[in-house]
PDB file of N, CA and C in Angstrom:
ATOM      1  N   UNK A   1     -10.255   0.089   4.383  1.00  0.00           N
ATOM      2  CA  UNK A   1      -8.844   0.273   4.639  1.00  0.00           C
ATOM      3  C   UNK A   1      -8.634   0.311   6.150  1.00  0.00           C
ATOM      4  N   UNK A   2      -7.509  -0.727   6.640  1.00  0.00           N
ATOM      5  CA  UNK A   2      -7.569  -0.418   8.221  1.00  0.00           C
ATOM      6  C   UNK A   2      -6.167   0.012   8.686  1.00  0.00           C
ATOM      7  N   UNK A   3      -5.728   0.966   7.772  1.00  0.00           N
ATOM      8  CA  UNK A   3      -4.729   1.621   8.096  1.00  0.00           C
ATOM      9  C   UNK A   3      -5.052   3.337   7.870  1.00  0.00           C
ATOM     10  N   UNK A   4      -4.676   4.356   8.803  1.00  0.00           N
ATOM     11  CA  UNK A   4      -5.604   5.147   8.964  1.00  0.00           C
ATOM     12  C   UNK A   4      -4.596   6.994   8.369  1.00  0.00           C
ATOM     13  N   UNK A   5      -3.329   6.429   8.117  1.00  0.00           N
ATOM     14  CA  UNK A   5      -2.720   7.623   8.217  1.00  0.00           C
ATOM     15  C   UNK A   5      -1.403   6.910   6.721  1.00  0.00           C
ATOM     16  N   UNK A   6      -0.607   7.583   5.859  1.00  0.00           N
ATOM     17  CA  UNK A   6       0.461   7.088   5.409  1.00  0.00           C
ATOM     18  C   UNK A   6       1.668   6.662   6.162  1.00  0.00           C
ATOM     19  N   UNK A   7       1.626   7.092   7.018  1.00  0.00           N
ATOM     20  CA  UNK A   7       3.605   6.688   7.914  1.00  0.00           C
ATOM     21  C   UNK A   7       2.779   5.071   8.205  1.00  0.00           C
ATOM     22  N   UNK A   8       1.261   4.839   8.812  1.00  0.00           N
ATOM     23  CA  UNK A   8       1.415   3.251   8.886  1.00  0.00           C
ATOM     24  C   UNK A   8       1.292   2.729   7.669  1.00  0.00           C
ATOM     25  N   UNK A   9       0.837   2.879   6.553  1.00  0.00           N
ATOM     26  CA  UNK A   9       1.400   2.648   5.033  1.00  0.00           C
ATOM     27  C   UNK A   9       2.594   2.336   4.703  1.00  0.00           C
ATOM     28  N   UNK A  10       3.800   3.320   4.893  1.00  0.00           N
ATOM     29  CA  UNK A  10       4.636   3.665   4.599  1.00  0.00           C
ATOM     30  C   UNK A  10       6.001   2.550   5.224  1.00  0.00           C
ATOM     31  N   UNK A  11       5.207   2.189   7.074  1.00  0.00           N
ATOM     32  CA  UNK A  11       5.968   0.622   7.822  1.00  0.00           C
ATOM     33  C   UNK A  11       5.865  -0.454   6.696  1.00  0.00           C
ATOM     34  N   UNK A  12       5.288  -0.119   5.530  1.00  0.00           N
ATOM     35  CA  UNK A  12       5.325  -1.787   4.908  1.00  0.00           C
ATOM     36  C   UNK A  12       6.293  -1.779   3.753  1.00  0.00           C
ATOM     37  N   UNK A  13       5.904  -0.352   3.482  1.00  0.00           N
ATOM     38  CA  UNK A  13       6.743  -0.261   1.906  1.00  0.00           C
ATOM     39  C   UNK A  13       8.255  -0.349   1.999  1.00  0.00           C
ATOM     40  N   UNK A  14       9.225  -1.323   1.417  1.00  0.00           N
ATOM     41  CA  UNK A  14      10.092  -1.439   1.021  1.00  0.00           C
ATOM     42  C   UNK A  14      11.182  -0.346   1.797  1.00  0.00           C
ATOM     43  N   UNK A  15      11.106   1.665   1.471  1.00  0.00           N
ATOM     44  CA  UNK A  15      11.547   2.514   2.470  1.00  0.00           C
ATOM     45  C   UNK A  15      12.881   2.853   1.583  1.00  0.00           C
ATOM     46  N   UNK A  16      12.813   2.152   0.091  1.00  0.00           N
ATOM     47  CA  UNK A  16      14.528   2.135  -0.828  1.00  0.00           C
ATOM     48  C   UNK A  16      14.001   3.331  -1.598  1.00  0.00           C
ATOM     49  N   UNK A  17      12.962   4.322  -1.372  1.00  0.00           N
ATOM     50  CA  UNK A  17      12.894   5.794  -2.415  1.00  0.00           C
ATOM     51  C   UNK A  17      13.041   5.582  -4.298  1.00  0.00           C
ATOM     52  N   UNK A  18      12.752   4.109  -4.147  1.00  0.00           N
ATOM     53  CA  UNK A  18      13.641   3.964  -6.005  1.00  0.00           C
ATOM     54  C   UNK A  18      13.191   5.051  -7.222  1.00  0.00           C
ATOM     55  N   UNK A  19      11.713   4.986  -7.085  1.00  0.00           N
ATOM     56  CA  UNK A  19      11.219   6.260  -7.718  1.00  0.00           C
ATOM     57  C   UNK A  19      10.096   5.671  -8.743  1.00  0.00           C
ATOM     58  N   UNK A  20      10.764   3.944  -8.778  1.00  0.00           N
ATOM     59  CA  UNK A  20       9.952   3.049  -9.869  1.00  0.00           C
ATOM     60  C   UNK A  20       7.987   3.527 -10.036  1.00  0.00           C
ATOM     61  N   UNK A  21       7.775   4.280  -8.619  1.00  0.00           N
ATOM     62  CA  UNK A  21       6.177   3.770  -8.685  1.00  0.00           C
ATOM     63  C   UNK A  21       6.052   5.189  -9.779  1.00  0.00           C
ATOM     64  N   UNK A  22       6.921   5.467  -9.730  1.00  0.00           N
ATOM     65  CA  UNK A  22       6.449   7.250  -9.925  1.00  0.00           C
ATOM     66  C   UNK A  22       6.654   8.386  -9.272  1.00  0.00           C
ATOM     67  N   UNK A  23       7.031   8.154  -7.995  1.00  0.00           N
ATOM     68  CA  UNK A  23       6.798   9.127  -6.644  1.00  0.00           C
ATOM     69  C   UNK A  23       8.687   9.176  -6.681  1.00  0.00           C
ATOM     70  N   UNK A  24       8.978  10.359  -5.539  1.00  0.00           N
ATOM     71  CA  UNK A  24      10.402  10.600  -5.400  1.00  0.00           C
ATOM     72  C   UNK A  24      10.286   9.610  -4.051  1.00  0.00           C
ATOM     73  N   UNK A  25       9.477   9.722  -3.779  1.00  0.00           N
ATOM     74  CA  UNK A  25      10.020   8.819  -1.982  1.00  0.00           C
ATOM     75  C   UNK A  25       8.405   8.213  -2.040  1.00  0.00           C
ATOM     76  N   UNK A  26       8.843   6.983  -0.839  1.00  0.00           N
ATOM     77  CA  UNK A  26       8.131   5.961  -0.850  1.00  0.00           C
ATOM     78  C   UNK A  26       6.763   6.624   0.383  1.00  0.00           C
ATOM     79  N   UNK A  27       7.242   7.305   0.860  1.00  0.00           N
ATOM     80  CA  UNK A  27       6.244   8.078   1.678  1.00  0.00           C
ATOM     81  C   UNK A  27       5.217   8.922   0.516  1.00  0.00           C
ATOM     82  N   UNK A  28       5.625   9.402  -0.298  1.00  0.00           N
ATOM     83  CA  UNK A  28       5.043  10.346  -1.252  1.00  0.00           C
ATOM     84  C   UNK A  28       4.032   9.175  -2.138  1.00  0.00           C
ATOM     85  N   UNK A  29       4.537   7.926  -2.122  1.00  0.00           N
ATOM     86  CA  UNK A  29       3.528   6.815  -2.637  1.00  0.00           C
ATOM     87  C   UNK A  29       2.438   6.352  -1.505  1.00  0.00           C
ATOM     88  N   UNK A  30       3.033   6.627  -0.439  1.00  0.00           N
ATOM     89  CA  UNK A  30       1.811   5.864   0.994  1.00  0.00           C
ATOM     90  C   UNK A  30       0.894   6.844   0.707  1.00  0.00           C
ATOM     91  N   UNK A  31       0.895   8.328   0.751  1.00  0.00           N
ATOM     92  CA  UNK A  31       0.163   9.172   0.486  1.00  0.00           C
ATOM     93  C   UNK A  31      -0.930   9.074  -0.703  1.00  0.00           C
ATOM     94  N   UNK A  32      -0.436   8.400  -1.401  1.00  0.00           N
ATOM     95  CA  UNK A  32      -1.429   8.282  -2.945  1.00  0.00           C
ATOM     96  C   UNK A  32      -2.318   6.784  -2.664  1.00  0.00           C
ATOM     97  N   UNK A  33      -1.629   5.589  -1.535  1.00  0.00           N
ATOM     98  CA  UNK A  33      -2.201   4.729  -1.468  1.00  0.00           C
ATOM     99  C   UNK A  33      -3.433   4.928  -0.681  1.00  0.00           C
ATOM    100  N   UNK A  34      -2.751   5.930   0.413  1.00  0.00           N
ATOM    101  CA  UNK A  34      -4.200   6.173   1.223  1.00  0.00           C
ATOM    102  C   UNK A  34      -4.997   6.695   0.885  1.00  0.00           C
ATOM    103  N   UNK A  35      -5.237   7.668  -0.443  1.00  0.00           N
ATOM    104  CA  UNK A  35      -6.308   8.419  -1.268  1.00  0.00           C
ATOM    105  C   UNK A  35      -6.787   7.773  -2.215  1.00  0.00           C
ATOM    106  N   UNK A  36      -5.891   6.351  -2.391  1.00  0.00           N
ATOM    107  CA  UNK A  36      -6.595   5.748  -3.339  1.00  0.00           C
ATOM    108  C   UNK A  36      -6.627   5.929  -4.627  1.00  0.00           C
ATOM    109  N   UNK A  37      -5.509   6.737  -5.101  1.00  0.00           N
ATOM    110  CA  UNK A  37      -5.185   7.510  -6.699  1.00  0.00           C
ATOM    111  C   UNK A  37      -4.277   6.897  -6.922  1.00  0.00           C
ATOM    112  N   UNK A  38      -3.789   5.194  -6.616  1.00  0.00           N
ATOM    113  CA  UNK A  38      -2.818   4.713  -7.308  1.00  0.00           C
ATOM    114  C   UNK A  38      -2.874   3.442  -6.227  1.00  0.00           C
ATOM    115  N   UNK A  39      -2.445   2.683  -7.217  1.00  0.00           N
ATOM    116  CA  UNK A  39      -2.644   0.964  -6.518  1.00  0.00           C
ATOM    117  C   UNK A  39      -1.139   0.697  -6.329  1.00  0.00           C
ATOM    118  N   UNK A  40      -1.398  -0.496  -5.671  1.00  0.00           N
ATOM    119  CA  UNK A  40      -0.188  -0.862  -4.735  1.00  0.00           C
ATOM    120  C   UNK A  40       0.875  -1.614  -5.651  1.00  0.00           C
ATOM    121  N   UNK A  41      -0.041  -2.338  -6.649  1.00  0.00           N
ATOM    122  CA  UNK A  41       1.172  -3.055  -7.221  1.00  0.00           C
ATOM    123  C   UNK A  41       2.114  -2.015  -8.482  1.00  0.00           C
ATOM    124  N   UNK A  42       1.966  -0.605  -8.222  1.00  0.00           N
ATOM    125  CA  UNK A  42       2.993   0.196  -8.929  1.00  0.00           C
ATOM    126  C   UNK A  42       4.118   0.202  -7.837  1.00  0.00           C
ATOM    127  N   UNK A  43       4.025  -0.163  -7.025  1.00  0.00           N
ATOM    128  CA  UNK A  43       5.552  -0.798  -6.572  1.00  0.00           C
ATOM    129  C   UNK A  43       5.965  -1.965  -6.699  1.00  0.00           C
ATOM    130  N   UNK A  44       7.090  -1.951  -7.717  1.00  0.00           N
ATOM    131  CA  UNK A  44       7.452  -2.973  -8.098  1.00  0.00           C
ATOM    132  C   UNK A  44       8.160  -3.697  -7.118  1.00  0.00           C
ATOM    133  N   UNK A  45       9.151  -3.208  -6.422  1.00  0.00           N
ATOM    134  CA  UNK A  45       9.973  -3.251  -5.754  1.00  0.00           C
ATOM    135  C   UNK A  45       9.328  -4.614  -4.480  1.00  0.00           C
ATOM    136  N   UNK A  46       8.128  -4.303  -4.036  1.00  0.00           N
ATOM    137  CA  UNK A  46       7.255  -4.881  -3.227  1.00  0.00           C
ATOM    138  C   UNK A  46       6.888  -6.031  -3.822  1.00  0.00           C
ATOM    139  N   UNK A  47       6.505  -6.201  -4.753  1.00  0.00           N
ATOM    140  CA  UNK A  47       6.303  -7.771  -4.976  1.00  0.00           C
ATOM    141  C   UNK A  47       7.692  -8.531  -6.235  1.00  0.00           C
ATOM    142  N   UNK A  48       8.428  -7.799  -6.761  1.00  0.00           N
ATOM    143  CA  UNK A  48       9.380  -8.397  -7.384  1.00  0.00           C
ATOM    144  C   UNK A  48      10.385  -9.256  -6.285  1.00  0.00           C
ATOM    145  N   UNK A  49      11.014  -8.556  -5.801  1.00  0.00           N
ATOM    146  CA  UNK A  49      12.327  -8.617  -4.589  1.00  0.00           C
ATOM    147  C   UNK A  49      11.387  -9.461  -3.102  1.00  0.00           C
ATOM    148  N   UNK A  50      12.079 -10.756  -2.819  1.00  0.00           N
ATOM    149  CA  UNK A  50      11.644 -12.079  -2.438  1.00  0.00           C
ATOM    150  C   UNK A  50      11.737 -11.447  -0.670  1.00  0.00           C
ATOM    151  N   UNK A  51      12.224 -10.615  -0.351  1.00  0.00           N
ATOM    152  CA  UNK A  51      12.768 -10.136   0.856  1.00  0.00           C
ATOM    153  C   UNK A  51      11.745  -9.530   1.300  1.00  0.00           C
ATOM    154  N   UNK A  52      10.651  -9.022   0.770  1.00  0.00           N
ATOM    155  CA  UNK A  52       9.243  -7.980   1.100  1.00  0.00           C
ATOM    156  C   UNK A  52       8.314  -8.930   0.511  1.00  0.00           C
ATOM    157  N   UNK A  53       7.975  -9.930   0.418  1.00  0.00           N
ATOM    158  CA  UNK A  53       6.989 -10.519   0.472  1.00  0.00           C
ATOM    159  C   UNK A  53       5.943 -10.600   1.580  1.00  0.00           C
ATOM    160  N   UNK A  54       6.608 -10.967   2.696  1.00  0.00           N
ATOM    161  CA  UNK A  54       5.339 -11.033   3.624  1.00  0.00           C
ATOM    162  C   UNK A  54       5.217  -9.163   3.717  1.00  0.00           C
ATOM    163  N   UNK A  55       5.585  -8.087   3.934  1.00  0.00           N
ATOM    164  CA  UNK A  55       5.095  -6.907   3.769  1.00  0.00           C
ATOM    165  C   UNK A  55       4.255  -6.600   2.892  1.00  0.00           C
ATOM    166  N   UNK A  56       4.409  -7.189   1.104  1.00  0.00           N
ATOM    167  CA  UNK A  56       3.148  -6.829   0.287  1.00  0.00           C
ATOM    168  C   UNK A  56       1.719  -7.873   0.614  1.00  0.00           C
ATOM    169  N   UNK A  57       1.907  -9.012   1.269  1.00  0.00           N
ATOM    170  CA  UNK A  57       0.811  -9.736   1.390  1.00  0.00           C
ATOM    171  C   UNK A  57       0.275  -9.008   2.603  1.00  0.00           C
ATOM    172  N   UNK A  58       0.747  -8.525   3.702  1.00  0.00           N
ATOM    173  CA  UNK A  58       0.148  -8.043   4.647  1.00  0.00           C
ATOM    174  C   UNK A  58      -0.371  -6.647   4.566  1.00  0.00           C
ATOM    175  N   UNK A  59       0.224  -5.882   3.341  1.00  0.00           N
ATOM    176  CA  UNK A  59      -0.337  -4.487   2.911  1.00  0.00           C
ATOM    177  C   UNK A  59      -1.335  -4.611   2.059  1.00  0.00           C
ATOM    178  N   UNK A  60      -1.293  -5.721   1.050  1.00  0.00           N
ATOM    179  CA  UNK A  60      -2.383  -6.150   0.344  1.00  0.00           C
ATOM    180  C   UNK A  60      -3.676  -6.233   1.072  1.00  0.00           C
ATOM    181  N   UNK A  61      -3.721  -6.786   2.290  1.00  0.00           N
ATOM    182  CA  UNK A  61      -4.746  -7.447   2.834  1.00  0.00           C
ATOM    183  C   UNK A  61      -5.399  -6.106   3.929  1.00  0.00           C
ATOM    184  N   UNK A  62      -4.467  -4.622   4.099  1.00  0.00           N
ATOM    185  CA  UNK A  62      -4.604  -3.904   4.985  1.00  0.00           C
ATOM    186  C   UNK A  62      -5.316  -2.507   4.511  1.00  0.00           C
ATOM    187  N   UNK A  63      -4.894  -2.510   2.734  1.00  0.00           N
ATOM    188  CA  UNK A  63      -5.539  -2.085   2.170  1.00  0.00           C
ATOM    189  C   UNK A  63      -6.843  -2.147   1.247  1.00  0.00           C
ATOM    190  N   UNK A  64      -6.950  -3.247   1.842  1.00  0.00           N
ATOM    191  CA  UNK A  64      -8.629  -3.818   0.891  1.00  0.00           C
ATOM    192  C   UNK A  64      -9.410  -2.925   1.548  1.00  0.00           C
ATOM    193  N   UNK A  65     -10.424  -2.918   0.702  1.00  0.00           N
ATOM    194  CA  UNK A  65     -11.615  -1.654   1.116  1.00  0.00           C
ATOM    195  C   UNK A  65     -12.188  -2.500   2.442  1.00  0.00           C
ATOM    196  N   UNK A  66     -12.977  -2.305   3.222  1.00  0.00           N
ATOM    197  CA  UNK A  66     -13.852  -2.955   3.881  1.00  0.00           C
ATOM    198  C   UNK A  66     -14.913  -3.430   3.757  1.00  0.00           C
ATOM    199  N   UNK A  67     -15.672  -4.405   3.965  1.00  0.00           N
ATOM    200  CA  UNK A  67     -16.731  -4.233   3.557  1.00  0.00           C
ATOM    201  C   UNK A  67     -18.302  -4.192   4.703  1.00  0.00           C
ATOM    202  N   UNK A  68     -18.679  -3.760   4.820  1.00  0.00           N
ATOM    203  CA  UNK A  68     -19.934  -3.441   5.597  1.00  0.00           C
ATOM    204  C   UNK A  68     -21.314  -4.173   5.090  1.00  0.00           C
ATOM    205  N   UNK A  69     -21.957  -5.072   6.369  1.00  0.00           N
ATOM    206  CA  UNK A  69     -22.830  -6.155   6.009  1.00  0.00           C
ATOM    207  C   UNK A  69     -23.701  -4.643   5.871  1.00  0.00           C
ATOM    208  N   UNK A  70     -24.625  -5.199   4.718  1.00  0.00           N
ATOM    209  CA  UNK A  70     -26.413  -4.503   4.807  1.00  0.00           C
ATOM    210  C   UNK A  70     -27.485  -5.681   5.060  1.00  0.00           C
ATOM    211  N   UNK A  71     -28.611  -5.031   4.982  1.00  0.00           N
ATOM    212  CA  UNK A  71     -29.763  -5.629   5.055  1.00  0.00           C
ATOM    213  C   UNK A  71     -30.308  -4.849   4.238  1.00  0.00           C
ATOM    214  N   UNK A  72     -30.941  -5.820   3.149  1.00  0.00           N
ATOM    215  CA  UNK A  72     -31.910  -5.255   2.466  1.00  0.00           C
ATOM    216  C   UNK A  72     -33.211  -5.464   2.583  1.00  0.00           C
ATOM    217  N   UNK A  73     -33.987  -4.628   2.389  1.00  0.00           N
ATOM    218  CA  UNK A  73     -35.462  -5.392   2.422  1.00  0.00           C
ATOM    219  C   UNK A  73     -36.326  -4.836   3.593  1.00  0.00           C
TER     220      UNK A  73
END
């Protein structure tokens, strides 16, 4: 994840409080995204409505885990 706190979470999400994910406010959902106890596409709002598209593709891509090369052997 290379977003480190919810308020920079929270710059992507939509910011309309609808309630759809579950949460009363959309901040109260950044919070669950950054712990990881709830995925992104329970906001509907974010990928239905054509106006936040580039925000869910760029939150999509900000919240992928990371991944770290190993060496095995």
């Amino acid at each position: 994840m290379k977003l480190s706190s919810p308020m920079e979470i929270w710059k992507y999400l939509p910011g309309t409080n609808c309630g759809e994910c579950g949460e009363k406010t959309c901040l109260a959902f950044a919070s669950h995204l950054k712990e990881r106890s709830t995925r992104l596409e329970e906001c509907t709002p974010l990928f239905e409505d054509e106006k936040y598209a580039d925000k869910a593709k760029q939150l999509t891509e900000l919240l992928s885990p990371e991944i770290r090369e190993i060496e095995i052997g």
